[in-house]
PDB file of N, CA and C in Angstrom:
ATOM      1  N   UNK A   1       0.853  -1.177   0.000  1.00  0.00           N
ATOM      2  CA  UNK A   1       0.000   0.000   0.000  1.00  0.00           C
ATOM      3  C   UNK A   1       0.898   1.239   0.000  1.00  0.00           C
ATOM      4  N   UNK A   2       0.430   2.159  -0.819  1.00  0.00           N
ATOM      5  CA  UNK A   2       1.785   3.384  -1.350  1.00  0.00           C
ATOM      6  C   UNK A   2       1.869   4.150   0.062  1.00  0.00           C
ATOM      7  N   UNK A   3       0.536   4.213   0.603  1.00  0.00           N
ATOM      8  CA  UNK A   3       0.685   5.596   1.632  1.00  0.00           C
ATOM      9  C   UNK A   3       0.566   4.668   3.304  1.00  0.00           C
ATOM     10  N   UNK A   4       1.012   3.900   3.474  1.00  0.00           N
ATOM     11  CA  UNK A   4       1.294   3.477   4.641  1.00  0.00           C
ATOM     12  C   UNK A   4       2.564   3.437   5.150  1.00  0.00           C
ATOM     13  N   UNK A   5       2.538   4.418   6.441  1.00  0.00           N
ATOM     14  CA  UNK A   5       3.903   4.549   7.122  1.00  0.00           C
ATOM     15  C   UNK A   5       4.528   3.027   7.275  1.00  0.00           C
ATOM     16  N   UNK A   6       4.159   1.721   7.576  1.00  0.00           N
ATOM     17  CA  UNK A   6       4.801   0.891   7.715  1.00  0.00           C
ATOM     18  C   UNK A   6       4.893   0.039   6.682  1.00  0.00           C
ATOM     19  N   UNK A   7       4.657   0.268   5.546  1.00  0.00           N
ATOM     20  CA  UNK A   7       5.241  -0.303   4.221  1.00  0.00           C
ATOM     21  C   UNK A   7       6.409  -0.021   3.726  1.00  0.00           C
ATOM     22  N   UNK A   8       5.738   1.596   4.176  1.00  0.00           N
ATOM     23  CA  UNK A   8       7.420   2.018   3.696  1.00  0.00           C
ATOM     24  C   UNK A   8       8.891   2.161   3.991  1.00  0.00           C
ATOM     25  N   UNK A   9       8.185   1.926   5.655  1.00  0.00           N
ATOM     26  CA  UNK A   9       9.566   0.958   6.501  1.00  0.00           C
ATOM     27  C   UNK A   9      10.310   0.021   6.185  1.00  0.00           C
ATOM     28  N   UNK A  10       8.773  -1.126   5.342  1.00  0.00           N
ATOM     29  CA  UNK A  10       9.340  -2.065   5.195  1.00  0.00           C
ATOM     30  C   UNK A  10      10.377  -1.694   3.910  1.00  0.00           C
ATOM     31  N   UNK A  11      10.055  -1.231   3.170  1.00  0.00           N
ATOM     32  CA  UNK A  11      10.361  -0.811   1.385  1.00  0.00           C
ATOM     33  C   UNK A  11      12.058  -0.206   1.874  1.00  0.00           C
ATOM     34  N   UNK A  12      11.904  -0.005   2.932  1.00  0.00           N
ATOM     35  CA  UNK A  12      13.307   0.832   3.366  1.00  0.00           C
ATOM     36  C   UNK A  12      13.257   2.835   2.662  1.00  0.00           C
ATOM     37  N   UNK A  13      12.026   3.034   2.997  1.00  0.00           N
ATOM     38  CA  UNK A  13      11.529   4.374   2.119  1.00  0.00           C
ATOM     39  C   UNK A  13      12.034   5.074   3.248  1.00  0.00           C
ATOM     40  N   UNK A  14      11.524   4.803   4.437  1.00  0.00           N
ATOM     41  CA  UNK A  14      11.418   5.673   5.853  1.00  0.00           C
ATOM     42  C   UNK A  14      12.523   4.698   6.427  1.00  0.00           C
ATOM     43  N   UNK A  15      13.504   5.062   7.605  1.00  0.00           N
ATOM     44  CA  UNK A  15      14.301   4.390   8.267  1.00  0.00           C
ATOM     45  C   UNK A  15      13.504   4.430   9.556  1.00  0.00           C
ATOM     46  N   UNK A  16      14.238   2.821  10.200  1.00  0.00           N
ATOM     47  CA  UNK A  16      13.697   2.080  11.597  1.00  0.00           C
ATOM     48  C   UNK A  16      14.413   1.978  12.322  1.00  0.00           C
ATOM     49  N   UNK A  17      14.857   1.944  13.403  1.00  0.00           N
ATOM     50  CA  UNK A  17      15.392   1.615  14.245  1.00  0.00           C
ATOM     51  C   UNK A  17      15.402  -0.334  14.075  1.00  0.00           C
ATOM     52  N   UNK A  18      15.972  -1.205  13.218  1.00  0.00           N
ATOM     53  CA  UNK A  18      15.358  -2.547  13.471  1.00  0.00           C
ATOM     54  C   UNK A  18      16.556  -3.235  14.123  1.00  0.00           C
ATOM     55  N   UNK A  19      15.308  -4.471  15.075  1.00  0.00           N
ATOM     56  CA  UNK A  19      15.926  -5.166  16.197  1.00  0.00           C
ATOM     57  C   UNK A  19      15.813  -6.446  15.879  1.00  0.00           C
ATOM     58  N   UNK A  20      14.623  -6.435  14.387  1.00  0.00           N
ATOM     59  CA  UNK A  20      14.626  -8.354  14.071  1.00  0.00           C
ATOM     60  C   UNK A  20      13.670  -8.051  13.047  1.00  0.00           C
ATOM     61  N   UNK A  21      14.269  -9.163  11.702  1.00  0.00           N
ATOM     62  CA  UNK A  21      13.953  -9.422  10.514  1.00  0.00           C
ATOM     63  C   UNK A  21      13.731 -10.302   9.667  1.00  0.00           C
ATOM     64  N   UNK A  22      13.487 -10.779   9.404  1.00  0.00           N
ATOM     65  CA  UNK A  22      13.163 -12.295   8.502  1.00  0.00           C
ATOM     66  C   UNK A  22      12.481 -12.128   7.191  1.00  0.00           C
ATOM     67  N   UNK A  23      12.439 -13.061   6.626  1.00  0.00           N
ATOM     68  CA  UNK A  23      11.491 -12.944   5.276  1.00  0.00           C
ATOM     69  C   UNK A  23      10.146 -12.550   5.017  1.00  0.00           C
ATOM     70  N   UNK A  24       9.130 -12.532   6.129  1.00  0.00           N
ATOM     71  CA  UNK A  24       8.013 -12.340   6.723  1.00  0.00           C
ATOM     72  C   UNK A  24       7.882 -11.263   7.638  1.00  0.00           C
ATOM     73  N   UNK A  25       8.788 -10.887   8.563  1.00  0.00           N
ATOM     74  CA  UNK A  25       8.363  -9.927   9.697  1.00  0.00           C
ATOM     75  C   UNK A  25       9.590  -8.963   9.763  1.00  0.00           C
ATOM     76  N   UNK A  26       9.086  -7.649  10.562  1.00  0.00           N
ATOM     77  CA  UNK A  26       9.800  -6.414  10.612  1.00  0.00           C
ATOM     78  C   UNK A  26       9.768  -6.355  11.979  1.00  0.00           C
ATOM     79  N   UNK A  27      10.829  -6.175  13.095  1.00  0.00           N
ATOM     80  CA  UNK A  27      10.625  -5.625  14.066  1.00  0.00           C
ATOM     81  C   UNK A  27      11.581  -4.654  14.727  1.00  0.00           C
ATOM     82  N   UNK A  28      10.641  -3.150  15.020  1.00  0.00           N
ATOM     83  CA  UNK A  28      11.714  -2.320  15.205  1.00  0.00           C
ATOM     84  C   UNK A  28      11.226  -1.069  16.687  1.00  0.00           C
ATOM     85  N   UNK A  29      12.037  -0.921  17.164  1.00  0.00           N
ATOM     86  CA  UNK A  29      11.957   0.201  18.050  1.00  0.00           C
ATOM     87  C   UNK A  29      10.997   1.739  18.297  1.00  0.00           C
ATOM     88  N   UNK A  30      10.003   1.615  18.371  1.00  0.00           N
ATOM     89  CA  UNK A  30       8.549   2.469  18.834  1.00  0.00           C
ATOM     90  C   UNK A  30       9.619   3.714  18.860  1.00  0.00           C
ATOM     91  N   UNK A  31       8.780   5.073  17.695  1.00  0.00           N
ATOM     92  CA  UNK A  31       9.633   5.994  18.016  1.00  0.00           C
ATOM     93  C   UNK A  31       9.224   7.069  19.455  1.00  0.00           C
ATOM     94  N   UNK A  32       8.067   6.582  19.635  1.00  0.00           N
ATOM     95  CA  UNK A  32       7.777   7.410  20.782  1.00  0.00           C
ATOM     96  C   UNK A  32       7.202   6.269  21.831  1.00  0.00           C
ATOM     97  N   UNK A  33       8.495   5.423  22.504  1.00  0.00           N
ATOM     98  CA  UNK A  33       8.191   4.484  23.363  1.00  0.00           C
ATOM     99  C   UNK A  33       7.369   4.966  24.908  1.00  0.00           C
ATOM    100  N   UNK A  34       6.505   3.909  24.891  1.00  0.00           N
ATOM    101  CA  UNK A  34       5.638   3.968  25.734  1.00  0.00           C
ATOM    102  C   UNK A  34       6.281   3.207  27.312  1.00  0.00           C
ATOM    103  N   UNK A  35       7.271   2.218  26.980  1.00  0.00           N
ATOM    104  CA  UNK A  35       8.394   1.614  28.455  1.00  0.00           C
ATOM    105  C   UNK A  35       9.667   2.103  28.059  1.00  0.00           C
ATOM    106  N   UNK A  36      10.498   1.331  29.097  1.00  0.00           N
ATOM    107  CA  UNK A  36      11.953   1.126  28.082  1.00  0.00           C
ATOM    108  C   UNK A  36      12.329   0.186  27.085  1.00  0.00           C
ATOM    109  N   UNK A  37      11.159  -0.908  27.207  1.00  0.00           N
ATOM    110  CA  UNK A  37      11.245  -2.011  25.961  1.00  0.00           C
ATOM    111  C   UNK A  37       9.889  -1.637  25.327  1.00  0.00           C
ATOM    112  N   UNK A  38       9.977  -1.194  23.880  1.00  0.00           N
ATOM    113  CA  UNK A  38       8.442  -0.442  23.350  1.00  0.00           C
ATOM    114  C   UNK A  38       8.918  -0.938  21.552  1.00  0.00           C
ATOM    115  N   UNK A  39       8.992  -2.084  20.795  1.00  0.00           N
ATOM    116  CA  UNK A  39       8.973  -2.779  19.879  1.00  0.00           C
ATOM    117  C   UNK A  39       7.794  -3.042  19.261  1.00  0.00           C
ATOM    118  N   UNK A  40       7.569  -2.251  17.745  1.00  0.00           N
ATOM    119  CA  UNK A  40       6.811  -3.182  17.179  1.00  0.00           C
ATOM    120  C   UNK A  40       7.073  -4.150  16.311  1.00  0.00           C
ATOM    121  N   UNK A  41       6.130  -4.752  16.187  1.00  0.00           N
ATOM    122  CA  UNK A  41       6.166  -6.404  14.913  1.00  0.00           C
ATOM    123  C   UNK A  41       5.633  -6.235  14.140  1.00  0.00           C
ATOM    124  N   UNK A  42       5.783  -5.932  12.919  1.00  0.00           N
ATOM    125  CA  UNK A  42       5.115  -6.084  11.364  1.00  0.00           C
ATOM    126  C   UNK A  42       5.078  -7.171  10.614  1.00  0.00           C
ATOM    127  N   UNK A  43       3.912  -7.452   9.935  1.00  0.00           N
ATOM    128  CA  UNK A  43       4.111  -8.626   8.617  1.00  0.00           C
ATOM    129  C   UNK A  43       4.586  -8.111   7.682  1.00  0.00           C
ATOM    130  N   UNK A  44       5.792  -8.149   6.759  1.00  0.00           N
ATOM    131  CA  UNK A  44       5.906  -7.409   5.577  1.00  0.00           C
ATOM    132  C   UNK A  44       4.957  -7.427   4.442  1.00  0.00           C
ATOM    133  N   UNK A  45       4.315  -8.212   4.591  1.00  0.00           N
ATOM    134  CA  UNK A  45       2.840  -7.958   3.792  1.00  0.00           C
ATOM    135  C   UNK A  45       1.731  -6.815   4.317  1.00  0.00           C
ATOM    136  N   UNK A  46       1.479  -5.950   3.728  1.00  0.00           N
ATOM    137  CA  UNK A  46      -0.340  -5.331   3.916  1.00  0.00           C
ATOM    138  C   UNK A  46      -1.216  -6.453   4.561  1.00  0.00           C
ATOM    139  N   UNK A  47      -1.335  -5.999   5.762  1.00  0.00           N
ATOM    140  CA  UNK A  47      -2.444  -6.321   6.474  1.00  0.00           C
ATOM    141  C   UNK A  47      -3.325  -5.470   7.502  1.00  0.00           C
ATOM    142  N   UNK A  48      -4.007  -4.838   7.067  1.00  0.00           N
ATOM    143  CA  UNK A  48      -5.069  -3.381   7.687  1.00  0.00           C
ATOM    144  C   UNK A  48      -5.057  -3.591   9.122  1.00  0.00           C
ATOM    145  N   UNK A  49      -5.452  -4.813   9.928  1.00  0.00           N
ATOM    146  CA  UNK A  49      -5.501  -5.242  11.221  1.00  0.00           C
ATOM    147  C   UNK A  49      -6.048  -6.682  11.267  1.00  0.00           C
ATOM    148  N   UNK A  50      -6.313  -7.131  12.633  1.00  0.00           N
ATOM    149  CA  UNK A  50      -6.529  -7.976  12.822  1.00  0.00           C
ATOM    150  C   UNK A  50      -7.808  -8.879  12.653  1.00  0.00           C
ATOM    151  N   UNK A  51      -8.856  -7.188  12.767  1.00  0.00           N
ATOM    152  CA  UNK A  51      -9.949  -7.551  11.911  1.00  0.00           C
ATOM    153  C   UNK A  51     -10.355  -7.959  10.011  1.00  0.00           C
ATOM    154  N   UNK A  52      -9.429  -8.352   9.867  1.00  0.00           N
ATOM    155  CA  UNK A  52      -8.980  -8.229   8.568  1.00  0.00           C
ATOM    156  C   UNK A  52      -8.129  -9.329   7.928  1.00  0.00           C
ATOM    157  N   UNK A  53      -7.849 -10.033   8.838  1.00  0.00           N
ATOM    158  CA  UNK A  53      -6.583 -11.341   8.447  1.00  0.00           C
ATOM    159  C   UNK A  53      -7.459 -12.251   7.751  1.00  0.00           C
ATOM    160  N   UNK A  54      -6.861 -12.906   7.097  1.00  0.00           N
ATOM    161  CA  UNK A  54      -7.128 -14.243   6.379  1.00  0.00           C
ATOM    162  C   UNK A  54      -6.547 -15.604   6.761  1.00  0.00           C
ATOM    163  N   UNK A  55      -7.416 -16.741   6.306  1.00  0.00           N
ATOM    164  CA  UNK A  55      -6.864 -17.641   6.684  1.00  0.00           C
ATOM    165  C   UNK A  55      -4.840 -18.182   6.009  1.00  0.00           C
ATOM    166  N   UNK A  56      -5.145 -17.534   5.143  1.00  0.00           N
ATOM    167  CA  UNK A  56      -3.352 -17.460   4.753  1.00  0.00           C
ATOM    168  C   UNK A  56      -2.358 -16.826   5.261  1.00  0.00           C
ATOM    169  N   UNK A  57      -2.678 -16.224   6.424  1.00  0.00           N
ATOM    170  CA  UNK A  57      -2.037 -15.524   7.240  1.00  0.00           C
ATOM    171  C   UNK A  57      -1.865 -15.990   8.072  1.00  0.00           C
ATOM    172  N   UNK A  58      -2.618 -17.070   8.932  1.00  0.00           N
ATOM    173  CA  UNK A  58      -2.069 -17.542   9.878  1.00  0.00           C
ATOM    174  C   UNK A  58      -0.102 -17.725  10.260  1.00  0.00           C
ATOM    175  N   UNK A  59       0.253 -18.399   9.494  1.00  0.00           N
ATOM    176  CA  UNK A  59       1.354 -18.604   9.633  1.00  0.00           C
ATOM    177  C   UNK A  59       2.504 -17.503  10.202  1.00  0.00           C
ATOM    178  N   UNK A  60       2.331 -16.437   9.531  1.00  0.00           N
ATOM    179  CA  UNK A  60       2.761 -14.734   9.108  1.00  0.00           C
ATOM    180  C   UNK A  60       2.205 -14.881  11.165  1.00  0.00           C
ATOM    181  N   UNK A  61       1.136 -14.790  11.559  1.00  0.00           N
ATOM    182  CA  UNK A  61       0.244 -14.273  12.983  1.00  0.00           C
ATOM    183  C   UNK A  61       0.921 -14.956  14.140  1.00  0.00           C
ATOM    184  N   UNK A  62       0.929 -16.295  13.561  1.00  0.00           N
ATOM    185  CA  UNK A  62       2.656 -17.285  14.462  1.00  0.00           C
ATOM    186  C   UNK A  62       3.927 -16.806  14.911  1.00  0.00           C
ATOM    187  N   UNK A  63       4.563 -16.339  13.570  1.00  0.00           N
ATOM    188  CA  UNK A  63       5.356 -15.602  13.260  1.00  0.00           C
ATOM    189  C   UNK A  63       5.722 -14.719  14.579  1.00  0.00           C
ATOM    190  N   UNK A  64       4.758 -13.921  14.124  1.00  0.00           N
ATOM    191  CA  UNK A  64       4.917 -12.450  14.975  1.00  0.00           C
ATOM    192  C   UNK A  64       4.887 -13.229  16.477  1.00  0.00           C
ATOM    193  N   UNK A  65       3.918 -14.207  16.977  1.00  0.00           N
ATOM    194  CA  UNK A  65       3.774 -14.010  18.310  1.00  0.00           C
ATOM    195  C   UNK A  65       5.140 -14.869  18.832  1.00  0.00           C
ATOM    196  N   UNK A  66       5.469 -15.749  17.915  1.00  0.00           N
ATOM    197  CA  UNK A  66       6.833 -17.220  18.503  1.00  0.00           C
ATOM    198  C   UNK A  66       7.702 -16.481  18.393  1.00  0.00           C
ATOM    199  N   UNK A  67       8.181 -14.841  17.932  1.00  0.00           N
ATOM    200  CA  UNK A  67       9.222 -14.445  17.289  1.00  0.00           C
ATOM    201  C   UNK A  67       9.458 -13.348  18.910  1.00  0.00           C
ATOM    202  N   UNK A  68       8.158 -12.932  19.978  1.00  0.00           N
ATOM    203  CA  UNK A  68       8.128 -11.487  20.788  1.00  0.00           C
ATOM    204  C   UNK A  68       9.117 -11.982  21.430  1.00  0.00           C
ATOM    205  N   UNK A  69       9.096 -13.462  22.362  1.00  0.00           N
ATOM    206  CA  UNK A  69      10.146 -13.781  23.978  1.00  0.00           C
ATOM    207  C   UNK A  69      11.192 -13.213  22.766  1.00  0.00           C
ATOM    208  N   UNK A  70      11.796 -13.730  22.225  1.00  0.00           N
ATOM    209  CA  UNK A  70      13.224 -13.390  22.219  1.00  0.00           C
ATOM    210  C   UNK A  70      13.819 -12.279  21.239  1.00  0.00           C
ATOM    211  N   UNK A  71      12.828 -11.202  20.873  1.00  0.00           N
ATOM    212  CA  UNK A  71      12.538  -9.664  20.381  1.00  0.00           C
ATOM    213  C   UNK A  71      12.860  -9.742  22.153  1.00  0.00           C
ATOM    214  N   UNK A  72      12.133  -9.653  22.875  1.00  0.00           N
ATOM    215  CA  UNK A  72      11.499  -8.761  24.507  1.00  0.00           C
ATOM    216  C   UNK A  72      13.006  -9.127  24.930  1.00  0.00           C
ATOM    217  N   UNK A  73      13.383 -10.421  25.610  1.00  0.00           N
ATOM    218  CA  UNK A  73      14.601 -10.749  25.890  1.00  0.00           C
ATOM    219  C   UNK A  73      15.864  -9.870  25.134  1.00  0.00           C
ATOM    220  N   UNK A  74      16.024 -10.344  23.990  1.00  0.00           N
ATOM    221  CA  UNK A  74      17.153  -9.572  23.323  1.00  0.00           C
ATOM    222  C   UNK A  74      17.448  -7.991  23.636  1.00  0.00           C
ATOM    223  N   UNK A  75      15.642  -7.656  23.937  1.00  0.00           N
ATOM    224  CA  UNK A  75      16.111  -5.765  24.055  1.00  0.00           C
ATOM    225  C   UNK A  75      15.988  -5.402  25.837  1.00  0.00           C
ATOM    226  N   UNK A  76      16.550  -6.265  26.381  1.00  0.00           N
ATOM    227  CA  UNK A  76      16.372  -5.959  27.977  1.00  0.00           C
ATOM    228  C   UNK A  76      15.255  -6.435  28.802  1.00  0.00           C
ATOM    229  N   UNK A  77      14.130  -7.364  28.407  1.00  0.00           N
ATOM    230  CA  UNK A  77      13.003  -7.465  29.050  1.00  0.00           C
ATOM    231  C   UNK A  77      13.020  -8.824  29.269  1.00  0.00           C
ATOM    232  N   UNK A  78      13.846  -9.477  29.684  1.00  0.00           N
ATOM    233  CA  UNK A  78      13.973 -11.142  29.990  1.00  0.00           C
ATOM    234  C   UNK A  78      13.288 -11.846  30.788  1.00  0.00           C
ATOM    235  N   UNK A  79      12.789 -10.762  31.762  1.00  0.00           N
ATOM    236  CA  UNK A  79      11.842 -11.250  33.123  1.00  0.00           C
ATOM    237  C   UNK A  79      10.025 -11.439  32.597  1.00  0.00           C
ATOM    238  N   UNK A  80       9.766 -11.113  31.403  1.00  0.00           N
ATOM    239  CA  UNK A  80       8.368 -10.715  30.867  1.00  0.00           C
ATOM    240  C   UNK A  80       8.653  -9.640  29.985  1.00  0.00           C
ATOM    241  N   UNK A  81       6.994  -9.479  29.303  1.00  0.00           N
ATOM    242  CA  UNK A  81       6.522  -8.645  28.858  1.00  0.00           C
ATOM    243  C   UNK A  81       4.962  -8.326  28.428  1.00  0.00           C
ATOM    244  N   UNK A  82       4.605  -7.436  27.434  1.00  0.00           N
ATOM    245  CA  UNK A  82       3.362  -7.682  27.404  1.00  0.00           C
ATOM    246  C   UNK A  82       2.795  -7.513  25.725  1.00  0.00           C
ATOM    247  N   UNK A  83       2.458  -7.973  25.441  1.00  0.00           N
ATOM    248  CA  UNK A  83       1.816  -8.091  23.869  1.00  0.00           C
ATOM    249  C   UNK A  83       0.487  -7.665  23.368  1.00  0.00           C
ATOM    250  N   UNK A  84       0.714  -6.433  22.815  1.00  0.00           N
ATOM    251  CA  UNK A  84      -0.814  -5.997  22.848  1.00  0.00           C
ATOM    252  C   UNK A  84      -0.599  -5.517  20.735  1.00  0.00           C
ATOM    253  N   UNK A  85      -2.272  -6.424  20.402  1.00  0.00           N
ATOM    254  CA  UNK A  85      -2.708  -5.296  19.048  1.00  0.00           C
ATOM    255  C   UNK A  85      -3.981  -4.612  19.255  1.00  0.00           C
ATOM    256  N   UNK A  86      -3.981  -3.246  18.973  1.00  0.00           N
ATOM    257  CA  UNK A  86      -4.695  -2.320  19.175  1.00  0.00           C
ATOM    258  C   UNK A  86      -5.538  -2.851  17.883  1.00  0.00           C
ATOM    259  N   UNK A  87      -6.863  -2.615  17.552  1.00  0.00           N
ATOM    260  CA  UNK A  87      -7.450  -3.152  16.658  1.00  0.00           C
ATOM    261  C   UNK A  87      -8.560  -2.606  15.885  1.00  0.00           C
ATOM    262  N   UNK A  88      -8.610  -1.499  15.001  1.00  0.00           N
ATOM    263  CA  UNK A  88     -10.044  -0.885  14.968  1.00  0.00           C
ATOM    264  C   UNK A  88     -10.153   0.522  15.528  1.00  0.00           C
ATOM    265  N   UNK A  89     -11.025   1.465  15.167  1.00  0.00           N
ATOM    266  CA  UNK A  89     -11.685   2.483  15.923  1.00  0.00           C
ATOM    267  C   UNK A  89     -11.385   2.197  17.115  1.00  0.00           C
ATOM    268  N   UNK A  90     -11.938   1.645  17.723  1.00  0.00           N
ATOM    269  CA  UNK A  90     -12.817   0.742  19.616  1.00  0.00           C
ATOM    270  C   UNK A  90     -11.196   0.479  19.591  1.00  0.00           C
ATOM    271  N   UNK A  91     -10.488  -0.019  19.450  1.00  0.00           N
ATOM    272  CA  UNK A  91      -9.294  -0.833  19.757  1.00  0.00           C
ATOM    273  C   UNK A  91      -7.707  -0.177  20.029  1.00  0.00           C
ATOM    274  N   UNK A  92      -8.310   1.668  19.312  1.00  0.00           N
ATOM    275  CA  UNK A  92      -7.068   2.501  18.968  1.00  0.00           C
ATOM    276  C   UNK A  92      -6.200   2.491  18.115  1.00  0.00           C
ATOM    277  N   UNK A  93      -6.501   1.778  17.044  1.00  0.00           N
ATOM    278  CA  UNK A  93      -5.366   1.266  15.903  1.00  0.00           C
ATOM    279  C   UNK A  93      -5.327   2.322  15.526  1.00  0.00           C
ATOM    280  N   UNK A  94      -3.972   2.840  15.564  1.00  0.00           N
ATOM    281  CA  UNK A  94      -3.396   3.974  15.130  1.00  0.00           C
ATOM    282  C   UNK A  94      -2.645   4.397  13.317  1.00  0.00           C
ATOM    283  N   UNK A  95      -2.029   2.879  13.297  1.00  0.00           N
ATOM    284  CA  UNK A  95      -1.883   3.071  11.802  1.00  0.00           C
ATOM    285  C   UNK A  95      -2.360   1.734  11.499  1.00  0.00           C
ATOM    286  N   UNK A  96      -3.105   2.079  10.271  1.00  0.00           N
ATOM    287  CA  UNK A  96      -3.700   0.833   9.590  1.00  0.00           C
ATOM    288  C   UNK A  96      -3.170  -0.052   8.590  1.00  0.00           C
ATOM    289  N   UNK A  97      -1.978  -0.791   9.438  1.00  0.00           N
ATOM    290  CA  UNK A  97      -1.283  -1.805   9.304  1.00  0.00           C
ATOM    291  C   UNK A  97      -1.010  -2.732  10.380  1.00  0.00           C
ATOM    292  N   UNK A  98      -1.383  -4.062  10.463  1.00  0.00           N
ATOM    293  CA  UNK A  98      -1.440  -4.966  11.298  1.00  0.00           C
ATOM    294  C   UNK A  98      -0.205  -4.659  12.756  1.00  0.00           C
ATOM    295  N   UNK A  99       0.089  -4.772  13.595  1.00  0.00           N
ATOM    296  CA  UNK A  99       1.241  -4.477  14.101  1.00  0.00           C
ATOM    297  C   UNK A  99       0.806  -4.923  15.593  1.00  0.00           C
ATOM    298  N   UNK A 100       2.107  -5.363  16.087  1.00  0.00           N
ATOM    299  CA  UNK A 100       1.672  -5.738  17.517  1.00  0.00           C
ATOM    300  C   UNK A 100       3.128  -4.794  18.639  1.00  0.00           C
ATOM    301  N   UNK A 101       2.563  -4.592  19.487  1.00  0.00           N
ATOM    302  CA  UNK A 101       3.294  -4.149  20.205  1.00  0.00           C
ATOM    303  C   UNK A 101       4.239  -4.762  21.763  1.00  0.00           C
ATOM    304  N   UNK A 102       5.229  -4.773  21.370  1.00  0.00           N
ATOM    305  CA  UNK A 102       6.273  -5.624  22.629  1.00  0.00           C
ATOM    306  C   UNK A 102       6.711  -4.390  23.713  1.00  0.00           C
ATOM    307  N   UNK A 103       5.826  -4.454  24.884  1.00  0.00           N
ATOM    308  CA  UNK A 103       6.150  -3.286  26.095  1.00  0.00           C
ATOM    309  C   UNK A 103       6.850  -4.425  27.015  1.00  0.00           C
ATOM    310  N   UNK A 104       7.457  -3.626  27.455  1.00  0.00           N
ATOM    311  CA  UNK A 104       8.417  -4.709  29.035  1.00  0.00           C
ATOM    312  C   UNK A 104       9.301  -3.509  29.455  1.00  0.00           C
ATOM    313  N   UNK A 105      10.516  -3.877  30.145  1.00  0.00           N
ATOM    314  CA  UNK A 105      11.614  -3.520  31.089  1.00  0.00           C
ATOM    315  C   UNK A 105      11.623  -4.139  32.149  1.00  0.00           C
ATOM    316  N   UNK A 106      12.478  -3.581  32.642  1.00  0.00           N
ATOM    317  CA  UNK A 106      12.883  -4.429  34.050  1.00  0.00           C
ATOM    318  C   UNK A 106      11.735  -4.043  35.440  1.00  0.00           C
ATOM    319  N   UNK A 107      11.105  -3.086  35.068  1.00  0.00           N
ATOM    320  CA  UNK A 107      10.063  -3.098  35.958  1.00  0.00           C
ATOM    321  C   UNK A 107       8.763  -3.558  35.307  1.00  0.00           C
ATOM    322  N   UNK A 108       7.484  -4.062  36.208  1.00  0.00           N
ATOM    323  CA  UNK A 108       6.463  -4.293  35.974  1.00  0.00           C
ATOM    324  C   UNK A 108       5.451  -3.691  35.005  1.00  0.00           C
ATOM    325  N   UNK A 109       4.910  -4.104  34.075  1.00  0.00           N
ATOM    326  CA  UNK A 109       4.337  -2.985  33.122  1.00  0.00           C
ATOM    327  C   UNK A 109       2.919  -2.448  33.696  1.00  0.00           C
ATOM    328  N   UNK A 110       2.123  -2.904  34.915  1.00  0.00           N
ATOM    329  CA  UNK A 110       1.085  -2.299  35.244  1.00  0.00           C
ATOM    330  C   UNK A 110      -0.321  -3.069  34.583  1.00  0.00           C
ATOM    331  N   UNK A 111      -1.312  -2.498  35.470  1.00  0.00           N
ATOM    332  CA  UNK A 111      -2.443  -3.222  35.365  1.00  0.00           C
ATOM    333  C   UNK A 111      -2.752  -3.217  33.804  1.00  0.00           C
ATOM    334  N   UNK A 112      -3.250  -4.387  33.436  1.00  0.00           N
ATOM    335  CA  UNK A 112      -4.218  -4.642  31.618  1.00  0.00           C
ATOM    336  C   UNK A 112      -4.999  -3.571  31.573  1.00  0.00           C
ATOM    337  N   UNK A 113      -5.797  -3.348  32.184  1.00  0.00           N
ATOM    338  CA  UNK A 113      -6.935  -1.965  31.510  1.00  0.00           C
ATOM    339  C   UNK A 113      -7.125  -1.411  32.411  1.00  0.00           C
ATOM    340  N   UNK A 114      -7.541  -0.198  32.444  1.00  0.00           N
ATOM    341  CA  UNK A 114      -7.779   0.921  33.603  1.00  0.00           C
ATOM    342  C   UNK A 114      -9.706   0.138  33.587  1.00  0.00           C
ATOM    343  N   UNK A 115      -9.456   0.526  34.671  1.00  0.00           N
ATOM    344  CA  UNK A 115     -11.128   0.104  35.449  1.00  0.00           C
ATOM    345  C   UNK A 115     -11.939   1.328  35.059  1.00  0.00           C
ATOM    346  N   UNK A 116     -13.320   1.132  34.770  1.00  0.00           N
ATOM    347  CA  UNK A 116     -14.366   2.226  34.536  1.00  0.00           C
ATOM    348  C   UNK A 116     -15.564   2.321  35.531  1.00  0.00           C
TER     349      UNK A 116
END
């Protein structure tokens, strides 16, 4: 897709900070990190979100999740971490390209959802 910031990461249009790569996946350093370990995971394929995958994707969705421990580990977060895709309007998906996010550090990342 021409006008997606993370295509063109992948395309090498825009530069990344990257921490892990393969034939299938992109993973690189959140420019406005949210911990001290703040990584995202891309499919190098177009994929809008999660509402949106296909069954040929599975594999690519593996990928990303068998690939976070040792993304999280490698960048300082060995004790845990936490794996979140924002998904949708409702979900906060910010750019509409599939992407998951690797938060950790050496301290605790804090409660799953704020209470209402």
């Amino acid at each position: 897709m021409s006008d997606c910031i993370f295509c063109k990461i992948v395309e090498g249009k825009i530069p990344a900070q990257k921490v892990y790569e393969d034939e299938d996946i992109l993973a690189f350093n959140d420019i406005n990190p949210a911990r001290p370990v703040h990584v995202l995971v891309i499919p190098k394929k177009h994929i809008t979100s999660l509402a949106t995958v296909a069954a040929e994707d599975t594999p690519v969705l593996g990928k990303m999740l068998a690939t976070a421990n040792g993304i999280a580990t490698a960048q300082g977060s060995p004790d845990g971490f936490r794996v979140i895709i924002n998904t949708g309007r409702v979900g906060n998906q910010e750019v509409p390209h599939l992407h998951l996010h690797i938060v950790g550090g050496p301290d605790p990342v804090g409660p799953m959802l704020k209470r209402i």
